[in-house]
C-alpha atoms as a PDB file:
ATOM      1  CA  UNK A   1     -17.834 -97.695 -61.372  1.00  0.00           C
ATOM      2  CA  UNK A   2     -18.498 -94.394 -62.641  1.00  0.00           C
ATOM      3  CA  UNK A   3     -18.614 -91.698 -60.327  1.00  0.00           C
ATOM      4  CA  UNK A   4     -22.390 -90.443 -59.796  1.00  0.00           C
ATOM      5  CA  UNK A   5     -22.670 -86.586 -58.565  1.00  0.00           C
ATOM      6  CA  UNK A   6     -25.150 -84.984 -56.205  1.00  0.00           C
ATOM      7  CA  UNK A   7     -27.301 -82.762 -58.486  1.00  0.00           C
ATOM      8  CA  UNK A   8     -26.813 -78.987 -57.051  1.00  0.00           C
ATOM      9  CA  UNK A   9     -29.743 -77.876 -55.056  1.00  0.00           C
ATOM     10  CA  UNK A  10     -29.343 -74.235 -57.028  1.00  0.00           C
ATOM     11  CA  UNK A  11     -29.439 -75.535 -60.719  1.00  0.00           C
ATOM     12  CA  UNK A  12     -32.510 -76.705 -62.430  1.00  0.00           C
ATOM     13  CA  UNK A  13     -32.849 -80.171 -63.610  1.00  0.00           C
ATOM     14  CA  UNK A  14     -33.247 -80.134 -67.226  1.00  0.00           C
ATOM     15  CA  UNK A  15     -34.961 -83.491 -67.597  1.00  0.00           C
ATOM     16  CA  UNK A  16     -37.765 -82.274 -65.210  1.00  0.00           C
ATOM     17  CA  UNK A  17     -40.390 -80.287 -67.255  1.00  0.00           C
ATOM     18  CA  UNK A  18     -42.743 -78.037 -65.595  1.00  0.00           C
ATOM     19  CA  UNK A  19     -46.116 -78.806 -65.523  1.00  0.00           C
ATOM     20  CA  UNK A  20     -48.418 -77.839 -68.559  1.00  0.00           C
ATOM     21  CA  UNK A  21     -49.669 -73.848 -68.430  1.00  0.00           C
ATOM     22  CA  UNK A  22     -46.747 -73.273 -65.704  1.00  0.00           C
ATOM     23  CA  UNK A  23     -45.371 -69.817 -65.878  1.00  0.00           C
ATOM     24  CA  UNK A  24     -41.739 -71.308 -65.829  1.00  0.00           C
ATOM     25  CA  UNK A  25     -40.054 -67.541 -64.715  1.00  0.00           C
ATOM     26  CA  UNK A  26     -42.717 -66.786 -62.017  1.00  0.00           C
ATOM     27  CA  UNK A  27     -42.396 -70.755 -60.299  1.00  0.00           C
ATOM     28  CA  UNK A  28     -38.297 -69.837 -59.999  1.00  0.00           C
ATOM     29  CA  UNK A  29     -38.300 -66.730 -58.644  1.00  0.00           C
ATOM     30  CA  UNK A  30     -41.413 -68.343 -56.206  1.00  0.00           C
ATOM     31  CA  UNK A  31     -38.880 -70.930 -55.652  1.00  0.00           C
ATOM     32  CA  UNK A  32     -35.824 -68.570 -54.716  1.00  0.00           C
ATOM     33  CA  UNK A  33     -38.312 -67.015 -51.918  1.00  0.00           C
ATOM     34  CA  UNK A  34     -39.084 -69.227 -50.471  1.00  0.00           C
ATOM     35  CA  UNK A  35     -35.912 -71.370 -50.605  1.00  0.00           C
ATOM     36  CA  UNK A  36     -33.323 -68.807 -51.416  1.00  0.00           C
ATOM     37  CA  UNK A  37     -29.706 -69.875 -52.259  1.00  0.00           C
ATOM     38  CA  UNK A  38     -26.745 -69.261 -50.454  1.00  0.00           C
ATOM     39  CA  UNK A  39     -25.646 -66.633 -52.577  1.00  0.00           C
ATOM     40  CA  UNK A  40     -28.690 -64.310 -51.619  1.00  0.00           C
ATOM     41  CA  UNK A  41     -28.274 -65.238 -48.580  1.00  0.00           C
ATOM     42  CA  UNK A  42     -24.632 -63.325 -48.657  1.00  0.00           C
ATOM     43  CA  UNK A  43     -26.203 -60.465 -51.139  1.00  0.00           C
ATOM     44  CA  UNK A  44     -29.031 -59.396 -48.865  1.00  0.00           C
ATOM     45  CA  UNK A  45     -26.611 -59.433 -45.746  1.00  0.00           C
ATOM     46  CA  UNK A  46     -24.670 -56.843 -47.634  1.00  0.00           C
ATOM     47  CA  UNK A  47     -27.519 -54.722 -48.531  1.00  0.00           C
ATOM     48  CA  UNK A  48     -28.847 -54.912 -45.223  1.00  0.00           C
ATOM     49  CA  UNK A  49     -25.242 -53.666 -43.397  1.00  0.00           C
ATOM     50  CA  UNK A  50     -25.002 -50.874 -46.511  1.00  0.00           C
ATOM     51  CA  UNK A  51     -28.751 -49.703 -45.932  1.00  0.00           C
ATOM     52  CA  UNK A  52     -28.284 -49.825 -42.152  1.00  0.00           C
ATOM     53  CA  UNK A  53     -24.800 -47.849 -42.478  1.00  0.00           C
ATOM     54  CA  UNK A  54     -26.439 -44.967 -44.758  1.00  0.00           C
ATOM     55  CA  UNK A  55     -29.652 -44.557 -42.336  1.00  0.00           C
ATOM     56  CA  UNK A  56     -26.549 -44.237 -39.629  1.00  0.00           C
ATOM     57  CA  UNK A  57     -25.027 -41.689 -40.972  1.00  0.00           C
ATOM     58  CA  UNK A  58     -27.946 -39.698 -42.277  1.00  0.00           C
ATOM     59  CA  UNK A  59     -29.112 -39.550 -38.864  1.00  0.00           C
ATOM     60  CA  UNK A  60     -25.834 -38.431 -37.511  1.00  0.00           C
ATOM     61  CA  UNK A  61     -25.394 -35.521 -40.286  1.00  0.00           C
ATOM     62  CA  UNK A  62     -28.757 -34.492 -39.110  1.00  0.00           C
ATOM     63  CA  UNK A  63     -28.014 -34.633 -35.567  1.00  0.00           C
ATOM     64  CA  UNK A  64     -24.919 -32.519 -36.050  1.00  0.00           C
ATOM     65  CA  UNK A  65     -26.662 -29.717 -37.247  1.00  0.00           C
ATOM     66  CA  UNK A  66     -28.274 -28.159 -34.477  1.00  0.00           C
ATOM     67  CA  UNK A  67     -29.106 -24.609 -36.429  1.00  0.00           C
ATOM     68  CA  UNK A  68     -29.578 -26.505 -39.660  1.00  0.00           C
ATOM     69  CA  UNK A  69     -33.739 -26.273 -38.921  1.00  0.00           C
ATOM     70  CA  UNK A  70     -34.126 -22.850 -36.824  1.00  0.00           C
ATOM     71  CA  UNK A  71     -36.007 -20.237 -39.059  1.00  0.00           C
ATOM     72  CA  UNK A  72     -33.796 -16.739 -39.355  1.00  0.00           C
ATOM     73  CA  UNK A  73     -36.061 -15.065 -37.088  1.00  0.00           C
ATOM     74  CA  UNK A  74     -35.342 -18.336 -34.311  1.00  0.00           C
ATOM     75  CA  UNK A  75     -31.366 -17.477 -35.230  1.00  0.00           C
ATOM     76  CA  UNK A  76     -31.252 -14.054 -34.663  1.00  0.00           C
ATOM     77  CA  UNK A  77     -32.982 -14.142 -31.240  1.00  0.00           C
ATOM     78  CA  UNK A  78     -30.097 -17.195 -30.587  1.00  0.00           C
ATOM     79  CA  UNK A  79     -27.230 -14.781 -31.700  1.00  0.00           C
ATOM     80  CA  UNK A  80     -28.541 -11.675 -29.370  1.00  0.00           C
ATOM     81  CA  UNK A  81     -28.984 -13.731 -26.339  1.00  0.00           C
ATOM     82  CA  UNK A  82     -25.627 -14.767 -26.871  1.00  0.00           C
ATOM     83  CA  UNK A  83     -24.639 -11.208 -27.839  1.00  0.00           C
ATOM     84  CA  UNK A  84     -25.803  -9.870 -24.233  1.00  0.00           C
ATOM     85  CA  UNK A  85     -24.590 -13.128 -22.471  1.00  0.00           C
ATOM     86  CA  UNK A  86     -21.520 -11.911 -23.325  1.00  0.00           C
ATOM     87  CA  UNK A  87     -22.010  -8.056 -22.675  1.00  0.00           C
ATOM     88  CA  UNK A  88     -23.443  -9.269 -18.814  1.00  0.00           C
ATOM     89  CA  UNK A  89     -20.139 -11.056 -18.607  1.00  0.00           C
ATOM     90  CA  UNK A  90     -17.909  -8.245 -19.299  1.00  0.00           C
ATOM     91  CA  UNK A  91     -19.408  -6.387 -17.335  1.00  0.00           C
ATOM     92  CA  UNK A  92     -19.410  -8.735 -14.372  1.00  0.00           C
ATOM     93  CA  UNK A  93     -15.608  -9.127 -15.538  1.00  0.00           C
ATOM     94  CA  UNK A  94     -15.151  -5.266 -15.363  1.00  0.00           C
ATOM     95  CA  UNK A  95     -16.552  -4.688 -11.726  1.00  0.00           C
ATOM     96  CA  UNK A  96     -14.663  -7.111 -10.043  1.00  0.00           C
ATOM     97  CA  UNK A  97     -11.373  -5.617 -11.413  1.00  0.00           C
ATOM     98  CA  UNK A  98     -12.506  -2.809 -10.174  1.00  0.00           C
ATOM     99  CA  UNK A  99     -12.848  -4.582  -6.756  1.00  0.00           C
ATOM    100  CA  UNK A 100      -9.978  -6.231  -7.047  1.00  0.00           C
ATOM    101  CA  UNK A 101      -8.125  -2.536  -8.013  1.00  0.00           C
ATOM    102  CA  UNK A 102      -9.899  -1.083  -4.980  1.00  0.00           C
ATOM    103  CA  UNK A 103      -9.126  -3.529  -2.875  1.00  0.00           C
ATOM    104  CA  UNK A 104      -5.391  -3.163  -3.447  1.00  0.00           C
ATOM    105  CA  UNK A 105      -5.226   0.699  -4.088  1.00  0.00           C
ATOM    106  CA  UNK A 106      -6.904   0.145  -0.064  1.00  0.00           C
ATOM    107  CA  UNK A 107      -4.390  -2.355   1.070  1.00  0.00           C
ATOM    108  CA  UNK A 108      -1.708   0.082  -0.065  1.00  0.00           C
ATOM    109  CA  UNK A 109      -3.151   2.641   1.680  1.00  0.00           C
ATOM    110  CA  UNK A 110      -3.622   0.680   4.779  1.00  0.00           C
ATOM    111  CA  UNK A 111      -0.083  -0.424   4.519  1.00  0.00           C
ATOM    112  CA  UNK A 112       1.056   3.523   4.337  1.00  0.00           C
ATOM    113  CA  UNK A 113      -0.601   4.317   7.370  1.00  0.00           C
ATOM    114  CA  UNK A 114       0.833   1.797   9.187  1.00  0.00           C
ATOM    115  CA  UNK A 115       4.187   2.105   8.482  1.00  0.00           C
ATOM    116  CA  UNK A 116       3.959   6.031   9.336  1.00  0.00           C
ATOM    117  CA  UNK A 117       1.731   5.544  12.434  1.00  0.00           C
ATOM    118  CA  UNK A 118       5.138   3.254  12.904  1.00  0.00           C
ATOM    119  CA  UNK A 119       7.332   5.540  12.519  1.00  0.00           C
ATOM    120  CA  UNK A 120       5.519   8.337  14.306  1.00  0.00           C
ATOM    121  CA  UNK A 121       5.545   5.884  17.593  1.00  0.00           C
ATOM    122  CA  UNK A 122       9.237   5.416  17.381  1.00  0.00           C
ATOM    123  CA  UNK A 123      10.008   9.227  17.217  1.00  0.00           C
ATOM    124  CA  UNK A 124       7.698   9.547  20.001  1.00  0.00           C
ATOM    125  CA  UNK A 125       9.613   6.868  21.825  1.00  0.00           C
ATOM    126  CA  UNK A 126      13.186   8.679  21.134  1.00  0.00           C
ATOM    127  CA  UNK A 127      11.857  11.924  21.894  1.00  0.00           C
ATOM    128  CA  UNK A 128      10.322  10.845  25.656  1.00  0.00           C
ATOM    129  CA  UNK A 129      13.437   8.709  25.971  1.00  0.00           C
ATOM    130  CA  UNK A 130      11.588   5.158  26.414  1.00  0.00           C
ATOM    131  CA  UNK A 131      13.958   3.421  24.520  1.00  0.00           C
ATOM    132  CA  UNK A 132      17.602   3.210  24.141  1.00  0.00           C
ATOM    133  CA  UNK A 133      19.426   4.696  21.100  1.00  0.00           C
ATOM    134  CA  UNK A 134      22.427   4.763  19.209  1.00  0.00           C
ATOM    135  CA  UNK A 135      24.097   7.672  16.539  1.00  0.00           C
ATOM    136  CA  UNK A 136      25.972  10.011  15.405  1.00  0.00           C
ATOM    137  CA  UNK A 137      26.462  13.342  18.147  1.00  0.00           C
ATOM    138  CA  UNK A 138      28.553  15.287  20.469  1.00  0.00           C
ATOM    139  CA  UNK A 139      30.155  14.366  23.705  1.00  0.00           C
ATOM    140  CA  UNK A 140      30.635  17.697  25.877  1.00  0.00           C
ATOM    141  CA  UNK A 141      32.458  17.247  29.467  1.00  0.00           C
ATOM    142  CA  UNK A 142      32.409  20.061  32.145  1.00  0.00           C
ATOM    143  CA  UNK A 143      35.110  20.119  34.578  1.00  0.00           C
ATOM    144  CA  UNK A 144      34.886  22.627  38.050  1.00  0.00           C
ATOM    145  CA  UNK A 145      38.306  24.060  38.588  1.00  0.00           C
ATOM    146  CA  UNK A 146      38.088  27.014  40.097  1.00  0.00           C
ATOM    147  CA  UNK A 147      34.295  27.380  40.765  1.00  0.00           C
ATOM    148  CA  UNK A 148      30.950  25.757  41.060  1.00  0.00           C
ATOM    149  CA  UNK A 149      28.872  25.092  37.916  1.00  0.00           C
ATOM    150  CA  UNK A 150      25.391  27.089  38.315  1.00  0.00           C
ATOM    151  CA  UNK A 151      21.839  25.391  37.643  1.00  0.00           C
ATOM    152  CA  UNK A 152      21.333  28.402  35.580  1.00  0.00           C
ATOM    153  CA  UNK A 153      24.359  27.582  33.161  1.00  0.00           C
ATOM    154  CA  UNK A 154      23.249  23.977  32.969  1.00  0.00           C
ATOM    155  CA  UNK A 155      20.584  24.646  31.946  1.00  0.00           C
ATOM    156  CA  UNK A 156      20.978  27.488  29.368  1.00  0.00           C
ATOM    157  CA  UNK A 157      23.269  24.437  28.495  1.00  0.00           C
ATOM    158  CA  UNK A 158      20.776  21.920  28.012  1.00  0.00           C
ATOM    159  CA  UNK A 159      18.373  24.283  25.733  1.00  0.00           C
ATOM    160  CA  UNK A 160      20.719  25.350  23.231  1.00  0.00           C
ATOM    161  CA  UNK A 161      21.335  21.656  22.830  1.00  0.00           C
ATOM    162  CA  UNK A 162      17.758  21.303  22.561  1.00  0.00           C
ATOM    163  CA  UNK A 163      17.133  24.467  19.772  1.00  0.00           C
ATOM    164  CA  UNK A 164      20.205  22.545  18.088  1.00  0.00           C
ATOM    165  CA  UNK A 165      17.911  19.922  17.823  1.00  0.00           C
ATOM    166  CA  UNK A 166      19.287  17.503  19.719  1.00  0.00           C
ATOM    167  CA  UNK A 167      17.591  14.552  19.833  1.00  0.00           C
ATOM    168  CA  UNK A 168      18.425  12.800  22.451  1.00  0.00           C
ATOM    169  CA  UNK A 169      20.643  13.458  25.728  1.00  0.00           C
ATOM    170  CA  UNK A 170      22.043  11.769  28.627  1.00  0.00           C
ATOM    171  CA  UNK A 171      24.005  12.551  31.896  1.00  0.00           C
ATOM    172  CA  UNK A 172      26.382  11.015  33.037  1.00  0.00           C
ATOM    173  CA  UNK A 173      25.777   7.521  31.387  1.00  0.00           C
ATOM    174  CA  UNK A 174      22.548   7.245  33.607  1.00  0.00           C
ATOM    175  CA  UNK A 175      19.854   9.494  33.403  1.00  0.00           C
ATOM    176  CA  UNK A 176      17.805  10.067  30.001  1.00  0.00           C
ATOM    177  CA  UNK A 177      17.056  13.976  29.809  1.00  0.00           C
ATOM    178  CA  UNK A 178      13.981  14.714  28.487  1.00  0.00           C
ATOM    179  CA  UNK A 179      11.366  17.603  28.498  1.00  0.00           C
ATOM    180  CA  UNK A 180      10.451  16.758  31.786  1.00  0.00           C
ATOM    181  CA  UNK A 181      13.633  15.918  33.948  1.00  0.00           C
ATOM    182  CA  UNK A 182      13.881  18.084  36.939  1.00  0.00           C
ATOM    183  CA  UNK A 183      17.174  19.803  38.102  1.00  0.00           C
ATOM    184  CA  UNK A 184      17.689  21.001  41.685  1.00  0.00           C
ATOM    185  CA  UNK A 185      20.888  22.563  43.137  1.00  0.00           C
ATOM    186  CA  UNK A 186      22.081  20.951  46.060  1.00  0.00           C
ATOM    187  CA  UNK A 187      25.278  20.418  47.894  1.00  0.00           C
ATOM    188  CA  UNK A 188      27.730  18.851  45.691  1.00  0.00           C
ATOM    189  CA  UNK A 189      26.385  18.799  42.368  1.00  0.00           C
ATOM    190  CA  UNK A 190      22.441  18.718  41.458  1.00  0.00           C
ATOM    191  CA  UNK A 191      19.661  16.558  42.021  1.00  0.00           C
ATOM    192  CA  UNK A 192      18.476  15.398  38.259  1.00  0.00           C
ATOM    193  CA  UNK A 193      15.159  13.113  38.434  1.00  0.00           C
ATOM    194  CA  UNK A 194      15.780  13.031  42.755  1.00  0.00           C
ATOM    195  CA  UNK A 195      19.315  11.458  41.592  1.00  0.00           C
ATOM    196  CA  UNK A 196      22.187  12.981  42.942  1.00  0.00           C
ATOM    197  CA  UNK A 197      25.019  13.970  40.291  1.00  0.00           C
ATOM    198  CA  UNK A 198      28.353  15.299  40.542  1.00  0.00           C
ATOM    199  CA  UNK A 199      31.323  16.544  38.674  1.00  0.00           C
ATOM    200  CA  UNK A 200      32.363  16.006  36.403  1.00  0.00           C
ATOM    201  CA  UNK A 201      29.772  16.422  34.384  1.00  0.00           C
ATOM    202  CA  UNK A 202      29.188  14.019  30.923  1.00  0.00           C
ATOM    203  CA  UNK A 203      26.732  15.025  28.727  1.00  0.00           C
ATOM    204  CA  UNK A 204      25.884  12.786  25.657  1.00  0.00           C
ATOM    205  CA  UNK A 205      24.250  14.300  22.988  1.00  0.00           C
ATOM    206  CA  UNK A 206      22.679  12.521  19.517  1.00  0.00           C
ATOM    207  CA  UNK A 207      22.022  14.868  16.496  1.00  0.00           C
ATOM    208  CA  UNK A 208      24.074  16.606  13.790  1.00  0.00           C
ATOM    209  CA  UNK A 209      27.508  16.597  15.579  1.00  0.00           C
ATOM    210  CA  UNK A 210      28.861  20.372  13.497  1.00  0.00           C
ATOM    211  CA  UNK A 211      25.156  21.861  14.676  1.00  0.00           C
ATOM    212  CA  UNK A 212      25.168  20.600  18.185  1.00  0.00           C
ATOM    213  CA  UNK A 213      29.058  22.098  18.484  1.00  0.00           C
ATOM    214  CA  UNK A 214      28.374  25.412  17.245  1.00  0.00           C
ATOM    215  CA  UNK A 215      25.662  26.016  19.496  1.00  0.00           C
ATOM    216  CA  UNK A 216      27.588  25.847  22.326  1.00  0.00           C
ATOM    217  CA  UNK A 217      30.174  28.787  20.561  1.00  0.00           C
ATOM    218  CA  UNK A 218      28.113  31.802  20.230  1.00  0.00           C
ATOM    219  CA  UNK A 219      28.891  35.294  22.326  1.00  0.00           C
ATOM    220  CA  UNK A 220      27.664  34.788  25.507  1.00  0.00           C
ATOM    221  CA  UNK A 221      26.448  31.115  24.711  1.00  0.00           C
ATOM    222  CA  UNK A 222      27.460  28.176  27.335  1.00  0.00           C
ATOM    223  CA  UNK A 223      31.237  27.997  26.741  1.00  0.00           C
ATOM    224  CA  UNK A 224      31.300  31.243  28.119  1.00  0.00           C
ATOM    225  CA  UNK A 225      28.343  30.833  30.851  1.00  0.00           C
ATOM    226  CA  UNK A 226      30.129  27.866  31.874  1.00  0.00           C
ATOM    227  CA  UNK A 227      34.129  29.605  31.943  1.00  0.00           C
ATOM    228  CA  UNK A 228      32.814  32.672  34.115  1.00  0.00           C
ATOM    229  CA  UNK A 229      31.367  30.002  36.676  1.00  0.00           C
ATOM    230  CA  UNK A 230      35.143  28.731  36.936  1.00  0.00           C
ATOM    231  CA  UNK A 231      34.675  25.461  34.668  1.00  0.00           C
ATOM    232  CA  UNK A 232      36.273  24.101  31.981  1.00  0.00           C
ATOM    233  CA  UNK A 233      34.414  23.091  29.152  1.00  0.00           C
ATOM    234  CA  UNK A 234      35.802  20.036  26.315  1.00  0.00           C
ATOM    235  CA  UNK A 235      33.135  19.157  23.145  1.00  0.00           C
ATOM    236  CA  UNK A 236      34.006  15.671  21.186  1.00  0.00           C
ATOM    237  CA  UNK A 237      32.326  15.053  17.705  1.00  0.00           C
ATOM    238  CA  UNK A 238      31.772  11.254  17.594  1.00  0.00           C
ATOM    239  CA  UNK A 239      30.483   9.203  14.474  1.00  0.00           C
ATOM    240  CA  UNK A 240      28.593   7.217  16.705  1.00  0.00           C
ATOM    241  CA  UNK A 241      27.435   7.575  20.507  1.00  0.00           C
ATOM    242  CA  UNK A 242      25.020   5.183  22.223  1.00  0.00           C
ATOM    243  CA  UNK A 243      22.557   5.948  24.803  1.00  0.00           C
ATOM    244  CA  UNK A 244      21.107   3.351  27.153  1.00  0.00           C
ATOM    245  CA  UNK A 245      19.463   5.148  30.062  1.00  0.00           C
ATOM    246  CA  UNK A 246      15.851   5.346  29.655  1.00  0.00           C
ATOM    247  CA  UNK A 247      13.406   7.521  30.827  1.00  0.00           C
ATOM    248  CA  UNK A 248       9.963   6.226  32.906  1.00  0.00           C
ATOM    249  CA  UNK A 249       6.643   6.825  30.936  1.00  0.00           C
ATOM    250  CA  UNK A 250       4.760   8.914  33.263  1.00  0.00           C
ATOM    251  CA  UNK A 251       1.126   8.450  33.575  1.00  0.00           C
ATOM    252  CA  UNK A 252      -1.209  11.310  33.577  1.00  0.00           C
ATOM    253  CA  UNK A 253      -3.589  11.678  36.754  1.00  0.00           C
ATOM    254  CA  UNK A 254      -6.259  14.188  35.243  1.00  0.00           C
ATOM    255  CA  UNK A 255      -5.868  14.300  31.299  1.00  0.00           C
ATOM    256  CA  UNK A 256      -7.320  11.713  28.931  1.00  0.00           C
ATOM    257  CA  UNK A 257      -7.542  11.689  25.308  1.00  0.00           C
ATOM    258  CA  UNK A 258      -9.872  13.522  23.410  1.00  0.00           C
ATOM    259  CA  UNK A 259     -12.574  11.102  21.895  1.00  0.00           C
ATOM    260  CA  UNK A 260     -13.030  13.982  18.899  1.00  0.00           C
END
C-alpha cells in the first residue's frame, strides 16, 4: 500500500483553484494573518526582542546624559555653583586648621606653663626645706678644743654659705636650716628651732662643692672666726650628700595673698 502523506498546512494545494475574480496574492497574505505559519511565528519573536532591545538602550543612552539637554546658559550657572561649592569648602577646610593649629599652638602653651609652674613649686619646696633632697655639696665639721663656738661665728657661718648659694643645709643630720630657723645661745651648745644642739657641730651643705669651700677661706671669713673662738674647723667636698630633715610649713596669721 502506498504510503499517503499529510498535505503541509503551509503549502498551497495546487489542484485547488481559487475562486473566479479572486485576487490570488491578496487571499494568501489574508491567509498568513490570520493563520500565520510557524516560521513567522519565530521571525516576529525576533523582531519583537531586537525592537524591544534598541528602545532599551536608546532610553538608557538618554538617561546617561544628564547635561546632554541643559542650554549653555543652564550649564554655566551648574559649573559656578559648583565653582563656589567648592570655594565655601576650602574655606570651611582652612578655618578649622586654623582651629586645629590654635588649638595645639594653646595646648603647647598650656603644657609650658605647667611644667614651669612645676618646677617653680619644687624650688620653692627645696628652698623652705619641705622636702628631702639629695646632691652634690660640702660637709664642714666644727670641733671646740680650746673654746666655745660663738652664735655670732655660726652664724657669719651660715650666711656665707648662704651668699655661696647654698641651697640647702642641715645640722647635725636633724634640723633643716632655712631662712627662718632661729638660733639661741644657751648652756652647752645652742637652741636651733627650740632644739637643743651640741658639739660637735655637722653642717651639711648642697650646692657647688669648690664655691661653697672657698667661701669659708677668705681673710677674716669663718675659718678664722671660728679658730679665734678656740675651734677647729674640717670642710669635705662630697659628689653626693643627702638631706632628710625637713622643715614645717609655717602658716601665716595676718598675711593673705594678694587677689591683684
Amino acid at each position: 500500500m502506498p504510503d499517503t502523506a499529510a498535505p503541509d498546512p503551509d503549502v498551497p494545494d495546487p489542484d485547488v483553484t481559487s475562486p473566479a475574480g479572486d485576487d490570488g496574492p491578496r487571499q494568501r497574505l489574508v491567509a498568513g494573518l490570520l493563520k500565520p505559519s510557524r516560521s513567522q511565528i519565530v521571525v516576529g519573536l525576533l523582531l519583537a526582542v531586537v525592537g524591544f532591545a534598541a528602545v532599551t538602550q536608546v532610553r538608557a543612552n538618554s538617561t546617561d546624559d544628564t547635561y546632554s539637554g541643559q542650554r549653555e546658559q543652564e550649564l554655566i550657572d551648574i559649573l559656578s555653583a559648583l565653582a563656589g561649592t567648592r570655594q565655601r569648602a576650602e574655606e570651611e577646610i582652612s578655618e578649622l586648621e586654623d582651629v586645629r593649629d590654635q588649638l595645639q599652638d594653646d595646648t603647647s602653651k598650656r603644657r609650658a606653663a605647667l611644667e614651669q609652674a612645676q618646677e617653680d613649686v619644687d624650688e620653692l619646696n627645696i628652698l623652705a626645706g619641705l622636702v628631702p633632697v639629695t646632691g652634690p655639696g660640702i660637709r664642714i665639721t666644727i670641733q671646740e678644743e680650746t673654746g666655745r663656738v660663738t652664735l655670732s661665728s655660726l652664724l657669719d657661718t651660715i650666711e656665707e654659705l648662704r651668699t655661696a648659694q647654698a641651697e640647702a643645709m642641715q645640722l647635725n643630720g636633724t634640723i633643716r636650716i632655712v631662712a627662718q630657723t632661729s638660733f639661741e645661745e644657751t648652756s652647752g651648745g645652742f637652741l636651733v628651732d627650740g632644739e637643743l644642739v651640741e658639739a660637735p657641730y655637722v653642717l651639711d651643705v648642697i650646692g657647688d662643692p669648690s664655691l661653697l669651700a672657698s667661701s669659708l677661706e677668705f681673710l677674716l671669713g669663718p675659718r678664722k672666726q671660728l679658730e679665734e673662738d678656740g675651734a677647729t674647723i674640717d670642710v669635705d667636698q662630697l659628689g653626693s650628700i643627702d638631706i632628710e630633715s625637713v622643715s614645717e610649713a609655717a602658716q601665716p596669721d595676718f598675711a593673705d595673698p594678694d587677689a591683684g
